[in-house]
N, C-alpha and C. Protein backbone atom coordinates (compact mmCIF):
# COMPACT_ATOMS: atom_id res chain seq x y z
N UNK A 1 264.07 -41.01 224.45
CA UNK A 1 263.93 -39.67 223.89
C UNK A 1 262.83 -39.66 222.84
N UNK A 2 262.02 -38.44 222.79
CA UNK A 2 260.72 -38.52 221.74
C UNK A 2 261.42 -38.05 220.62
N UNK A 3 260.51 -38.87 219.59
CA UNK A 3 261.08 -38.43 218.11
C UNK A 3 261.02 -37.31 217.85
N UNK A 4 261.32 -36.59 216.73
CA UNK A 4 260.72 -35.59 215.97
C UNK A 4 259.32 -35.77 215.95
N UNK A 5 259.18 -37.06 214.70
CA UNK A 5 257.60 -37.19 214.09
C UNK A 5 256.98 -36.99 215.46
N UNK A 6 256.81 -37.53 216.37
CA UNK A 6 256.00 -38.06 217.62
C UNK A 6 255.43 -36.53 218.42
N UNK A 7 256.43 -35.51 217.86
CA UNK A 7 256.28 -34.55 218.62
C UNK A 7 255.63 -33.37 217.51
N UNK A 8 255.20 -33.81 216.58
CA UNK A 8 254.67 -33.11 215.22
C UNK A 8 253.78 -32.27 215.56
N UNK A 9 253.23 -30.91 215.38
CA UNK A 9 252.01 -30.64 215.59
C UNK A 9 251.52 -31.04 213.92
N UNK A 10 250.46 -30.75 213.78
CA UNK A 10 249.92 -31.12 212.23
C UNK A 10 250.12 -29.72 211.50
N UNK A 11 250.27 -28.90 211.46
CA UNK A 11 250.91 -27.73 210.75
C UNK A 11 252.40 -27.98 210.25
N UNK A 12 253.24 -28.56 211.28
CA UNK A 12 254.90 -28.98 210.71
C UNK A 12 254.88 -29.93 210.07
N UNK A 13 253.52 -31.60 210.15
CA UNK A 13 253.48 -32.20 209.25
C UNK A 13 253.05 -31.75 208.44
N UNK A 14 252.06 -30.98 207.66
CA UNK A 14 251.64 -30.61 206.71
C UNK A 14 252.95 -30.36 205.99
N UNK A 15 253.50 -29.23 206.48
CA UNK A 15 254.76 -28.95 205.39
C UNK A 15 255.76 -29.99 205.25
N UNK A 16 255.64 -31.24 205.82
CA UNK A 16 256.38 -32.10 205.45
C UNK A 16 255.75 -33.00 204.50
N UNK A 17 254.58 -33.16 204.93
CA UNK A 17 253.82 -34.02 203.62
C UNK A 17 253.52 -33.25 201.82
N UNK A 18 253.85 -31.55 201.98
CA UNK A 18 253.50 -30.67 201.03
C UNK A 18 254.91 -30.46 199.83
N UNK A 19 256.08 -31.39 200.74
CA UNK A 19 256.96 -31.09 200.55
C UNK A 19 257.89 -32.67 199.87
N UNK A 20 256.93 -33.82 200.24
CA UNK A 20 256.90 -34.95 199.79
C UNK A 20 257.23 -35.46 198.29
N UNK A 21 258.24 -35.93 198.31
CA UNK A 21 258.78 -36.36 196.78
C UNK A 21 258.67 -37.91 196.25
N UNK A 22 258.13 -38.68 197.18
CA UNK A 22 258.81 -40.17 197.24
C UNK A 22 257.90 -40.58 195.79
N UNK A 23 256.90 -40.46 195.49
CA UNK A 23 256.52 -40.93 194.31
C UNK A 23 256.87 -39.93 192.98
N UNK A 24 258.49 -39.56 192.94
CA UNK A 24 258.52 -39.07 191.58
C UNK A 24 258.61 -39.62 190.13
N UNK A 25 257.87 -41.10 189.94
CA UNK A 25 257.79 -41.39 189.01
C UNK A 25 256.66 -41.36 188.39
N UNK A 26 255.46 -40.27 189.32
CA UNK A 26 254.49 -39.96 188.43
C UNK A 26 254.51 -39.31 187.42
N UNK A 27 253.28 -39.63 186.61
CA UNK A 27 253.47 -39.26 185.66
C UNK A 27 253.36 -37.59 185.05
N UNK A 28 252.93 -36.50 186.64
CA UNK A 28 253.18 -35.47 186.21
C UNK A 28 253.80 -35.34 186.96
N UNK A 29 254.71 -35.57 188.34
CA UNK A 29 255.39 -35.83 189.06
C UNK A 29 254.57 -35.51 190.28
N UNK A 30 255.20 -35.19 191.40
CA UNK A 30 254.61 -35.30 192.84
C UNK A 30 253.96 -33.79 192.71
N UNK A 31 252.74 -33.62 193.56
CA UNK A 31 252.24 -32.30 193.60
C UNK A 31 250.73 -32.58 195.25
N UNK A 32 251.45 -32.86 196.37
CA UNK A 32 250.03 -33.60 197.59
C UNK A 32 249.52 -32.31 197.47
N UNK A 33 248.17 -32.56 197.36
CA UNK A 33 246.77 -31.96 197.78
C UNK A 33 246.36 -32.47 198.59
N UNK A 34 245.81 -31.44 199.84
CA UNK A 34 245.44 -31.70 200.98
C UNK A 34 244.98 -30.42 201.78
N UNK A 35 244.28 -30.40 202.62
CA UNK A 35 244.00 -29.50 203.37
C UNK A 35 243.27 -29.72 204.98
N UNK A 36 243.98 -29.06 205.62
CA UNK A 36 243.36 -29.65 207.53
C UNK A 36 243.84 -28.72 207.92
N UNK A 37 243.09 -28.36 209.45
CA UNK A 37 243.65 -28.30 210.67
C UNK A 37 243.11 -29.09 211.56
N UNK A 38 243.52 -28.61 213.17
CA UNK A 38 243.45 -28.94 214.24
C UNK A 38 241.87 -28.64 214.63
N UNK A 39 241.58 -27.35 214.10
CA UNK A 39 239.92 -27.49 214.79
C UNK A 39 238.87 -28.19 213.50
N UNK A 40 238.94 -28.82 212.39
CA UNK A 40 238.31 -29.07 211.73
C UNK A 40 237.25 -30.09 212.19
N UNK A 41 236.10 -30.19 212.29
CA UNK A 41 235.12 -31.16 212.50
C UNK A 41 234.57 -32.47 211.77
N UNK A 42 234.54 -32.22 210.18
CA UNK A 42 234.32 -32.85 209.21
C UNK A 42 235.56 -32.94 208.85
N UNK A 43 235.62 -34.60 208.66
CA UNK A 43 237.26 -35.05 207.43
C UNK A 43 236.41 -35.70 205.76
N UNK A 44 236.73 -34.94 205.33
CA UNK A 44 236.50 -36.24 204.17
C UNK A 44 237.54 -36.73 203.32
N UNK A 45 237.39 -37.98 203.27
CA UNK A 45 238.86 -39.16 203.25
C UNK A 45 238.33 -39.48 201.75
N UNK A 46 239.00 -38.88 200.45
CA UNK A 46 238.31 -39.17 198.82
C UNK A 46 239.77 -40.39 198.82
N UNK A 47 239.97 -40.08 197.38
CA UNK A 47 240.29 -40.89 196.87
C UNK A 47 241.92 -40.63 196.41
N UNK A 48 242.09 -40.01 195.41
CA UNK A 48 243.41 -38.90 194.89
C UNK A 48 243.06 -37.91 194.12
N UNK A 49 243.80 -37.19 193.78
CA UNK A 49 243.45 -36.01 192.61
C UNK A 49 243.10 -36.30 191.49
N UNK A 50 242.49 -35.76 190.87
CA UNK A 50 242.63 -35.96 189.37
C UNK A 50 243.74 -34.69 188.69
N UNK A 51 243.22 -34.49 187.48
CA UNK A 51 244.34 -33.76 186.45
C UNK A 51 244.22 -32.15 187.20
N UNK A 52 242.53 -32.00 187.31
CA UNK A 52 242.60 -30.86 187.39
C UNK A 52 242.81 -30.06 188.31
N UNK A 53 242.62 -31.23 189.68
CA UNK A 53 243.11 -30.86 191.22
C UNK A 53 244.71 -30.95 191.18
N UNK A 54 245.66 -31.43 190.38
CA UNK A 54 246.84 -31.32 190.14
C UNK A 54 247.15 -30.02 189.55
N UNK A 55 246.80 -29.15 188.60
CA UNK A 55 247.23 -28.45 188.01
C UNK A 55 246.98 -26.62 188.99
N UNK A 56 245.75 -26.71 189.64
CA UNK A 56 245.33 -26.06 190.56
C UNK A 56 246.22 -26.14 191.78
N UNK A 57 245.90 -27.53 192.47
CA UNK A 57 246.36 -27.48 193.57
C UNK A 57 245.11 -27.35 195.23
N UNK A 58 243.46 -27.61 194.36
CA UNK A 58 242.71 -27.02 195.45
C UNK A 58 241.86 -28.31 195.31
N UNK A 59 241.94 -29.09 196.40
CA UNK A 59 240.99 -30.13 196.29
C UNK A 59 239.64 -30.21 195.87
N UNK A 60 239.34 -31.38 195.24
CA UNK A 60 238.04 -31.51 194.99
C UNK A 60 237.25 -30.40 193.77
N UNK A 61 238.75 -29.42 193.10
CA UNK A 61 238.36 -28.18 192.48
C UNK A 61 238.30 -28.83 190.94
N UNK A 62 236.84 -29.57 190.92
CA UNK A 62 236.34 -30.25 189.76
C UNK A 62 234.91 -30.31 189.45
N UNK A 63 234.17 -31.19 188.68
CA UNK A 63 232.84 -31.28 188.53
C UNK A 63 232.76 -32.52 189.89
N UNK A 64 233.61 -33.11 190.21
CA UNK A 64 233.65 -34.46 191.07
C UNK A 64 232.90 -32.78 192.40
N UNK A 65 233.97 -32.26 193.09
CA UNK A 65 233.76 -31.61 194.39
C UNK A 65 232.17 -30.67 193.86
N UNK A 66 231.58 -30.34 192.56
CA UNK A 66 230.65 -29.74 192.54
C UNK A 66 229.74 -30.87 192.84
N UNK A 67 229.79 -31.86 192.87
CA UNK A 67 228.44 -32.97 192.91
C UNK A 67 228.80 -33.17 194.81
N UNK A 68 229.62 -33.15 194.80
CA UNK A 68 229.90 -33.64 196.30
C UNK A 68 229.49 -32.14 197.16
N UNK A 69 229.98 -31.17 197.07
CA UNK A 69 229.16 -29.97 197.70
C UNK A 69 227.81 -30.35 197.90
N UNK A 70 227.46 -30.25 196.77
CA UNK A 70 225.56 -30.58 196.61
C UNK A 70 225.27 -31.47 197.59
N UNK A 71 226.00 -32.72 197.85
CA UNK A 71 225.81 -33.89 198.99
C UNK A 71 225.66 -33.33 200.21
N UNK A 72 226.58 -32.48 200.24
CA UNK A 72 227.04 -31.71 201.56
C UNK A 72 225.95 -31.10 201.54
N UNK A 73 225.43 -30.33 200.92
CA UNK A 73 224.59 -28.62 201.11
C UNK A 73 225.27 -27.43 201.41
N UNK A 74 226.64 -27.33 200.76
CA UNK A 74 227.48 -26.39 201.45
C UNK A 74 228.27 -25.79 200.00
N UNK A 75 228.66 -24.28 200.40
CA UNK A 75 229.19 -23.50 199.14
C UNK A 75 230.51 -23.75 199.44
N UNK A 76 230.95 -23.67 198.26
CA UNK A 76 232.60 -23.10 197.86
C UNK A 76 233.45 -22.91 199.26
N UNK A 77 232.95 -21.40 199.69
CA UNK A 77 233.62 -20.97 200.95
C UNK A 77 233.37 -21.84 201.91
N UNK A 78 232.36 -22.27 202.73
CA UNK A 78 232.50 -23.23 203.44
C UNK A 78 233.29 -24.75 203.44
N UNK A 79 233.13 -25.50 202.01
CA UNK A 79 234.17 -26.35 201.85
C UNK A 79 235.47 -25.95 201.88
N UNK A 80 235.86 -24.91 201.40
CA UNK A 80 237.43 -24.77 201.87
C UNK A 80 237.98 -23.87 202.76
N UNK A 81 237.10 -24.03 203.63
CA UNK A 81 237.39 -23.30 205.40
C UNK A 81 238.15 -24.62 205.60
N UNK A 82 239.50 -24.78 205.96
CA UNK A 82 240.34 -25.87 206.53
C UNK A 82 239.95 -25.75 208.17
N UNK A 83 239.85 -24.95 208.36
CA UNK A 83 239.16 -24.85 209.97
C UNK A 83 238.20 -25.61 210.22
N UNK A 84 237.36 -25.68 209.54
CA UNK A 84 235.82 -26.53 209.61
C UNK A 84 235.75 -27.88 208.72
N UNK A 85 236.84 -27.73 208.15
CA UNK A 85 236.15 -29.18 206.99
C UNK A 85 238.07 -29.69 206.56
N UNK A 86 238.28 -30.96 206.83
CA UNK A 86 239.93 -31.73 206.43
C UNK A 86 239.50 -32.38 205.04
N UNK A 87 240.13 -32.47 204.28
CA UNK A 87 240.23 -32.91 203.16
C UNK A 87 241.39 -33.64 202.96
N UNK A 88 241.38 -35.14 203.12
CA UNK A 88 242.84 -35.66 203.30
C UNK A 88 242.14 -37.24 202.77
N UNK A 89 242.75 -37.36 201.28
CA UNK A 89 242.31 -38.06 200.35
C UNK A 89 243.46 -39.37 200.85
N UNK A 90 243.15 -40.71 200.02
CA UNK A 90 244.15 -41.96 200.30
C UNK A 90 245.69 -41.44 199.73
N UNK A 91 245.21 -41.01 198.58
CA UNK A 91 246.72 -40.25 197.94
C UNK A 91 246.55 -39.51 197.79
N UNK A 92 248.13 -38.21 197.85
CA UNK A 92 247.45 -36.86 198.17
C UNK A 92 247.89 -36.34 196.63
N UNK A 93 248.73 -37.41 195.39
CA UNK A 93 249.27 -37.21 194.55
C UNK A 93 248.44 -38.03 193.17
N UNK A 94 248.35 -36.91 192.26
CA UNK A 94 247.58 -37.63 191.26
C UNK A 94 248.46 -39.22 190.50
N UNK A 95 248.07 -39.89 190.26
CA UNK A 95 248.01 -41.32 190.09
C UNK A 95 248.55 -41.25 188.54
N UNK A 96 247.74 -40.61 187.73
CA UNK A 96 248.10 -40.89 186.74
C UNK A 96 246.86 -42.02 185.90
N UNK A 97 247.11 -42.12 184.51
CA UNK A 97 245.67 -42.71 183.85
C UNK A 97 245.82 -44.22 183.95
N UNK A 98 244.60 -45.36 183.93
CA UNK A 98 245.16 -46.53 183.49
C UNK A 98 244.74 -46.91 181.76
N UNK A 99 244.52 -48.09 181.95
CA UNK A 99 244.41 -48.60 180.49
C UNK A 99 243.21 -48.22 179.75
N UNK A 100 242.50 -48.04 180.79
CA UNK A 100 241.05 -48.00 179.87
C UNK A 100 240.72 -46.40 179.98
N UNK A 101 241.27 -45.30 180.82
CA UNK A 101 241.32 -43.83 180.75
C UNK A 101 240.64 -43.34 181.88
N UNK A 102 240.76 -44.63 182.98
CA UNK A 102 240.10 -43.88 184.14
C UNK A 102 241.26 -43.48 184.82
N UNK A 103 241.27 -42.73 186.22
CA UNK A 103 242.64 -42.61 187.17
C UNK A 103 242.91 -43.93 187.70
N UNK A 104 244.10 -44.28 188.08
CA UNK A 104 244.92 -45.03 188.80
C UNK A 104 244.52 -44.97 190.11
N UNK A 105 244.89 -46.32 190.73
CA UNK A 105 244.38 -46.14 192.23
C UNK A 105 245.00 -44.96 193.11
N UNK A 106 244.89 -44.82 194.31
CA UNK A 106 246.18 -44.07 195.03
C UNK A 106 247.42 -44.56 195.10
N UNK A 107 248.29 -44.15 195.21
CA UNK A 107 249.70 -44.76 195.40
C UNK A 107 249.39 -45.62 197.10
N UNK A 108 249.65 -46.84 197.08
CA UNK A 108 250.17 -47.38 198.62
C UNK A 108 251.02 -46.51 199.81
N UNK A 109 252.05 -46.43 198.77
CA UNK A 109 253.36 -45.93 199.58
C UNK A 109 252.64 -44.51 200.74
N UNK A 110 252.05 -43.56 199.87
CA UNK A 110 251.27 -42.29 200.68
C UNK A 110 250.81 -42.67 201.61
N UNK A 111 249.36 -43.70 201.57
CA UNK A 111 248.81 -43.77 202.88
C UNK A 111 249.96 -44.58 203.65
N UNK A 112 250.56 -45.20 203.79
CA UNK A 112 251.48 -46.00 204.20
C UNK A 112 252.36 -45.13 205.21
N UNK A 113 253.14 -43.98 204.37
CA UNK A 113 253.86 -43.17 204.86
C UNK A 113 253.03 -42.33 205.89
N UNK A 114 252.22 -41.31 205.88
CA UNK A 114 251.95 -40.53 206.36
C UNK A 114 250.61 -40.67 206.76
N UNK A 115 249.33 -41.25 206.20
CA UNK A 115 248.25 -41.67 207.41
C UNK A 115 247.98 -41.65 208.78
N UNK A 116 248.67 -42.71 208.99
CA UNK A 116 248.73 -42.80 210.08
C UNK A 116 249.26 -41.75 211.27
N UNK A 117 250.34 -40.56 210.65
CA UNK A 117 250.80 -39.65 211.41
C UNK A 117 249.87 -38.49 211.50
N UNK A 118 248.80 -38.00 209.97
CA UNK A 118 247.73 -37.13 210.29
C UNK A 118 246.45 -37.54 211.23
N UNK A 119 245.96 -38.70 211.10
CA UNK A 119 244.72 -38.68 211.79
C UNK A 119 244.86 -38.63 213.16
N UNK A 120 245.83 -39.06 213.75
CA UNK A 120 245.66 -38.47 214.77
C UNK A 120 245.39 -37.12 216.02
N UNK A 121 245.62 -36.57 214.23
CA UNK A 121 246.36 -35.05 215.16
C UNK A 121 245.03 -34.24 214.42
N UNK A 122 243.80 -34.96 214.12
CA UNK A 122 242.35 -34.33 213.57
C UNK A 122 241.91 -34.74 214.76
N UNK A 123 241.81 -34.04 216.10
CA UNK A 123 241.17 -34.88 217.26
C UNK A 123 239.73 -33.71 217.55
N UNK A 124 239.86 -32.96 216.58
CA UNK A 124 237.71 -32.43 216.19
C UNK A 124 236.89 -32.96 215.68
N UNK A 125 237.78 -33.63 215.03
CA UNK A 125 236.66 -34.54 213.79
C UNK A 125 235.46 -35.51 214.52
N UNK A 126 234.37 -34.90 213.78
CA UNK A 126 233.14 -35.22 214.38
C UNK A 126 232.41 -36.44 212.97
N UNK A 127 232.95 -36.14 212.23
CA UNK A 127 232.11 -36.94 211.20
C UNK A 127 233.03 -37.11 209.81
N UNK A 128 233.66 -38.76 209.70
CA UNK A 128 234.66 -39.18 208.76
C UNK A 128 233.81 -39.26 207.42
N UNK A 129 233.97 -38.60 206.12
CA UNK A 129 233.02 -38.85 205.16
C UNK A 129 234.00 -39.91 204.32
N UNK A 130 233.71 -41.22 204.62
CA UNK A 130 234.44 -42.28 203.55
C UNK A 130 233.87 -42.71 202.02
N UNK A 131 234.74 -42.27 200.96
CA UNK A 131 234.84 -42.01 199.72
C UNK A 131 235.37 -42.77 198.43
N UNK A 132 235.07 -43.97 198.60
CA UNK A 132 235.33 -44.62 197.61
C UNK A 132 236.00 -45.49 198.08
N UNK A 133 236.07 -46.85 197.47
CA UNK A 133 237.05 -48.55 197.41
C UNK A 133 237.81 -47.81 198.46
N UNK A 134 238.50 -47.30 197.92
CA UNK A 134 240.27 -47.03 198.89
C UNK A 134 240.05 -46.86 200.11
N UNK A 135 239.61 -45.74 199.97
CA UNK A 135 239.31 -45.15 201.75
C UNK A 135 238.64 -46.14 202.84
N UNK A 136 237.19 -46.97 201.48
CA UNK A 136 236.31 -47.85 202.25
C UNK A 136 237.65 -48.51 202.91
N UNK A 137 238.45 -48.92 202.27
CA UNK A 137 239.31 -50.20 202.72
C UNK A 137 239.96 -49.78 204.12
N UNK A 138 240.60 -48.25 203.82
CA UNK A 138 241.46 -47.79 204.95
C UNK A 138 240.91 -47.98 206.23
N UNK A 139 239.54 -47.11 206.18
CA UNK A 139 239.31 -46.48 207.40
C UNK A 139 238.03 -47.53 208.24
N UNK A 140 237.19 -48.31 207.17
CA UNK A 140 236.72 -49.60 207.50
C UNK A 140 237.17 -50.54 208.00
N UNK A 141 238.13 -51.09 206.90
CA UNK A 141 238.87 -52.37 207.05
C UNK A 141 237.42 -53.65 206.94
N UNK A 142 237.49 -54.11 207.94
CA UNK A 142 237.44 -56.08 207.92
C UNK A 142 235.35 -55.69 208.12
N UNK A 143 235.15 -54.26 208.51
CA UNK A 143 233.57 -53.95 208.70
C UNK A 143 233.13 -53.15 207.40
N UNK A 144 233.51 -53.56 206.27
CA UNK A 144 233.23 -52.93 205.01
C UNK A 144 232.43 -54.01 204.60
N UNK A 145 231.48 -54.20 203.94
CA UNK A 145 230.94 -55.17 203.05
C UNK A 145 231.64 -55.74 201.69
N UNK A 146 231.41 -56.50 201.61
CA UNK A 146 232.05 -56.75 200.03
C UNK A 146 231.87 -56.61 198.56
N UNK A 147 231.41 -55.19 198.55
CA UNK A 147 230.86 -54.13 197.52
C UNK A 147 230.90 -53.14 197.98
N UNK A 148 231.21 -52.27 197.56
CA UNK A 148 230.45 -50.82 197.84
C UNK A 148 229.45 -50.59 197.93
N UNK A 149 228.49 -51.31 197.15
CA UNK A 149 227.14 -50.60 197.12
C UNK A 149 226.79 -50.80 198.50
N UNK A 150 226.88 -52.63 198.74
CA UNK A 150 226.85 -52.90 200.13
C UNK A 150 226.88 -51.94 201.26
N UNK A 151 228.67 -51.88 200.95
CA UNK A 151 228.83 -50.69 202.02
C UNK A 151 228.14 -49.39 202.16
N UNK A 152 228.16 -48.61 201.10
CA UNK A 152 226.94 -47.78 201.62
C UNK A 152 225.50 -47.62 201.65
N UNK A 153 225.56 -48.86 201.28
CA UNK A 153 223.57 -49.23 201.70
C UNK A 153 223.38 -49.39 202.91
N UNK A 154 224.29 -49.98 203.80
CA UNK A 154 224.65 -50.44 205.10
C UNK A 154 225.07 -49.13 206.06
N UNK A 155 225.06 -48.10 205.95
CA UNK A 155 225.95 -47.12 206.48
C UNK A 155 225.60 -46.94 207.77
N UNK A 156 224.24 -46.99 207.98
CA UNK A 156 224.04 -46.98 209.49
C UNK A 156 224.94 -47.63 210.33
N UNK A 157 225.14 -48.95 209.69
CA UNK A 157 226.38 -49.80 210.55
C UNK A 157 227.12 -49.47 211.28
N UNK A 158 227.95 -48.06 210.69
CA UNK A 158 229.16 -47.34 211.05
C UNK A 158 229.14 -46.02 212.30
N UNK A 159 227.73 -46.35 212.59
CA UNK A 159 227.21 -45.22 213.36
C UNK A 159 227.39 -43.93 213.05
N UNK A 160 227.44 -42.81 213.95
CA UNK A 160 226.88 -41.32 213.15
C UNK A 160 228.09 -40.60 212.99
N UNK A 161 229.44 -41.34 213.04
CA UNK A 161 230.54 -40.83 213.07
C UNK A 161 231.26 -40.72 211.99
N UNK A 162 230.84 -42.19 211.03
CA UNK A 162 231.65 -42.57 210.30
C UNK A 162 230.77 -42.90 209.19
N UNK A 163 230.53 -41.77 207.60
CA UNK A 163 229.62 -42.40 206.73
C UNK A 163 230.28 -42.67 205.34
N UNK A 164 230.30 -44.16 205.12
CA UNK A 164 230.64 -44.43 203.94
C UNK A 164 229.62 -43.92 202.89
N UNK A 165 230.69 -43.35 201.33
CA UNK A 165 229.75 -42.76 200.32
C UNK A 165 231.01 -43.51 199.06
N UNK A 166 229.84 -42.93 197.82
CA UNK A 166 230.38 -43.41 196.70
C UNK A 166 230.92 -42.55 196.26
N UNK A 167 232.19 -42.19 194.98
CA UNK A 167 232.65 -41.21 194.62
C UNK A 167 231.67 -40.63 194.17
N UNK A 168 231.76 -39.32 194.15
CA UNK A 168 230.88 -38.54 193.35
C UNK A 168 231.14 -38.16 191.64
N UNK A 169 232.07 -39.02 191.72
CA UNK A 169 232.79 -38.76 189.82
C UNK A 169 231.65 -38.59 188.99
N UNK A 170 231.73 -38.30 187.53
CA UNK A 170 230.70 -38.48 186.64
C UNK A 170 230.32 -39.68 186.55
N UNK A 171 231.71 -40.25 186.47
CA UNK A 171 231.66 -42.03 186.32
C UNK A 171 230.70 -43.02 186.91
N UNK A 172 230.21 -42.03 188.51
CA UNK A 172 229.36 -42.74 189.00
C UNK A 172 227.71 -42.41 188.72
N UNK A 173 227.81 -41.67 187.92
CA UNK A 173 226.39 -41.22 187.84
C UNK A 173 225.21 -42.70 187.49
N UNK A 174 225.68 -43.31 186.46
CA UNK A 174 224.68 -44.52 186.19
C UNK A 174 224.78 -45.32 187.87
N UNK A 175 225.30 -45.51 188.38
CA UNK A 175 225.45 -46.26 189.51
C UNK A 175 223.97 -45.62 190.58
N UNK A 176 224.15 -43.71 190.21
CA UNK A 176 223.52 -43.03 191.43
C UNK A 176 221.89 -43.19 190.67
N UNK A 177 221.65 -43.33 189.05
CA UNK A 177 220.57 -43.71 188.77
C UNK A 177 219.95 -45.20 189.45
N UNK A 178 221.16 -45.88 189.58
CA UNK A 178 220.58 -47.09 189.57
C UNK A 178 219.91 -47.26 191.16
N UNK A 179 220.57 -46.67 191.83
CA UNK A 179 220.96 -46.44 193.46
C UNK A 179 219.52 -45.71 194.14
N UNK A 180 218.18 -45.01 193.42
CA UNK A 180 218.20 -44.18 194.30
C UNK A 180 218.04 -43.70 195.68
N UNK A 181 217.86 -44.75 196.36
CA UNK A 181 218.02 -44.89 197.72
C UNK A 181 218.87 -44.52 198.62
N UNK A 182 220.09 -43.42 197.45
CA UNK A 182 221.29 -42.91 197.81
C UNK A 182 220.45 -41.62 198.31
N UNK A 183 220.21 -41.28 197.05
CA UNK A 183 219.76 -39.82 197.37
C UNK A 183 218.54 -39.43 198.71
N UNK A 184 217.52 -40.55 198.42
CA UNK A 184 216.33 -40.48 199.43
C UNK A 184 217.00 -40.70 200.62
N UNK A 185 217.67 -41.30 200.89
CA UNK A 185 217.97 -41.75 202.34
C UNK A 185 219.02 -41.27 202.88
N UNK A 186 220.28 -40.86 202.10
CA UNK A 186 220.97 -40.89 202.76
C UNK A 186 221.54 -39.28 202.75
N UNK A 187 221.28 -38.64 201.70
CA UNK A 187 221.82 -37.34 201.16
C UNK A 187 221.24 -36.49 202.49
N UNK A 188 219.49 -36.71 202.88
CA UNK A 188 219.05 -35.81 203.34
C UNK A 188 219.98 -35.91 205.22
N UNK A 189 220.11 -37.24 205.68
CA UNK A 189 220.72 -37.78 206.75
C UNK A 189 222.33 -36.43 206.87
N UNK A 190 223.02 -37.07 205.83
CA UNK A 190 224.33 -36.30 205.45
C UNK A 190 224.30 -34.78 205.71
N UNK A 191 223.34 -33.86 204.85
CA UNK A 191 223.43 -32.73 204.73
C UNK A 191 222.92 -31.85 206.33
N UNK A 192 222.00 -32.82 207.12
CA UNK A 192 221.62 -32.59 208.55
C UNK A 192 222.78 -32.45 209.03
N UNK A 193 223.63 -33.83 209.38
CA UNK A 193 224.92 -33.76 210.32
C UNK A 193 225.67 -32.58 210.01
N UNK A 194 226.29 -32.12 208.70
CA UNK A 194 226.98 -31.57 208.10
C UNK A 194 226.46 -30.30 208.80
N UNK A 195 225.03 -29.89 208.30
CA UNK A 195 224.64 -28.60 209.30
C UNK A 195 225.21 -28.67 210.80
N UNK A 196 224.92 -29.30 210.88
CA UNK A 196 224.63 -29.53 212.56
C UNK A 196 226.20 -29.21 213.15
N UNK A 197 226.83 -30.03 212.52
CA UNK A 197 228.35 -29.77 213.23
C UNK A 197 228.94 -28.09 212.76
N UNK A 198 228.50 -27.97 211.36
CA UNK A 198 228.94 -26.45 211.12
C UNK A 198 228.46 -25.48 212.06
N UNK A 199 227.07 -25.56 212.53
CA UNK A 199 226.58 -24.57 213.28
C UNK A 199 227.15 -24.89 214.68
N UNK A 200 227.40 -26.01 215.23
CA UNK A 200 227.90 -26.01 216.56
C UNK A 200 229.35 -26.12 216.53
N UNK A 201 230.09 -26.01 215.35
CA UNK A 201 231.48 -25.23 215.24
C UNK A 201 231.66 -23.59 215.26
């Protein structure tokens, strides 16, 4: 007999993942941010929320998603067309601070739990935008380099499906000075596909 889960469309998981309690010992408690459907073309796989995507509730609704738009070449409304663009971070629950006042990784337990039950059910997705350590780890694995920078200096590697990037935090800004071979090479690559699939969505 088929399970429940097995027989999920991704709309009934959504409200099960929206509805998700298992990490209530955060520190503002559970609150997943996320956004997909079924016809979306572009996924981009970040990292977790921060404070202010917690208090909102709208991904990426920070100075982080204003630098990352810009990557894209795409406004407001177009990033949060869930039709055209998934937004389904490693954790969908803010983390909470560490010692030195940056965020906490993602929780394990999230991708653990439920990962594996969304991506499957993104079967438009034309182009995975991978977003930092975490995600590198997820959706890479054992073909990640052993840096980031690596990894996305290397991105061609991953062919035209799958492009590893760096967070777009403030945090990373000295990194993107140091980098610029980010911007020359790879931004203009990015913002093409990104067209390209929007217009032939």
């Amino acid at each position: 007999m088929t399970s429940r889960k097995a027989k999920q469309t991704l709309p009934q998981l959504l409200i099960d993942i929206r509805a998700c309690a298992l990490c209530h010992e955060l520190p503002l408690g559970p609150r997943p941010v996320l956004q997909a459907s079924p016809s979306a073309r572009i996924l981009i796989a970040g990292q977790a929320p921060g404070t202010k995507v917690h208090e909102t509730g709208i991904p990426f609704n920070d100075p982080s998603g204003d630098r990352l738009r810009d990557w894209l070449g795409v406004d407001r409304e177009t990033f949060y067309d869930e039709k055209r663009i998934a937004i389904v971070p490693m954790g969908f629950c803010y983390p909470g601070r560490d010692e030195r006042g940056g965020d906490k990784p993602p929780i394990p337990r999230c991708a653990e739990t439920w990962r594996g039950r969304v991506m499957p059910l993104l079967k438009n997705v034309r182009l995975t935008l991978v977003i930092g350590q975490y995600a590198h780890a997820w959706h890479l694995g054992a073909a990640r380099r052993k840096s980031l920078t690596d990894t996305v200096r290397n991105w061609r590697a991953y062919g035209p499906d799958v492009l590893p990037l760096p967070h777009p935090s403030w945090r990373n800004t000295a990194w993107l000075k140091r980098n610029p071979w980010f911007e020359a090479d790879i931004l203009p690559v990015l913002r093409g596909r990104v067209r390209e699939l929007l217009a032939d969505g």
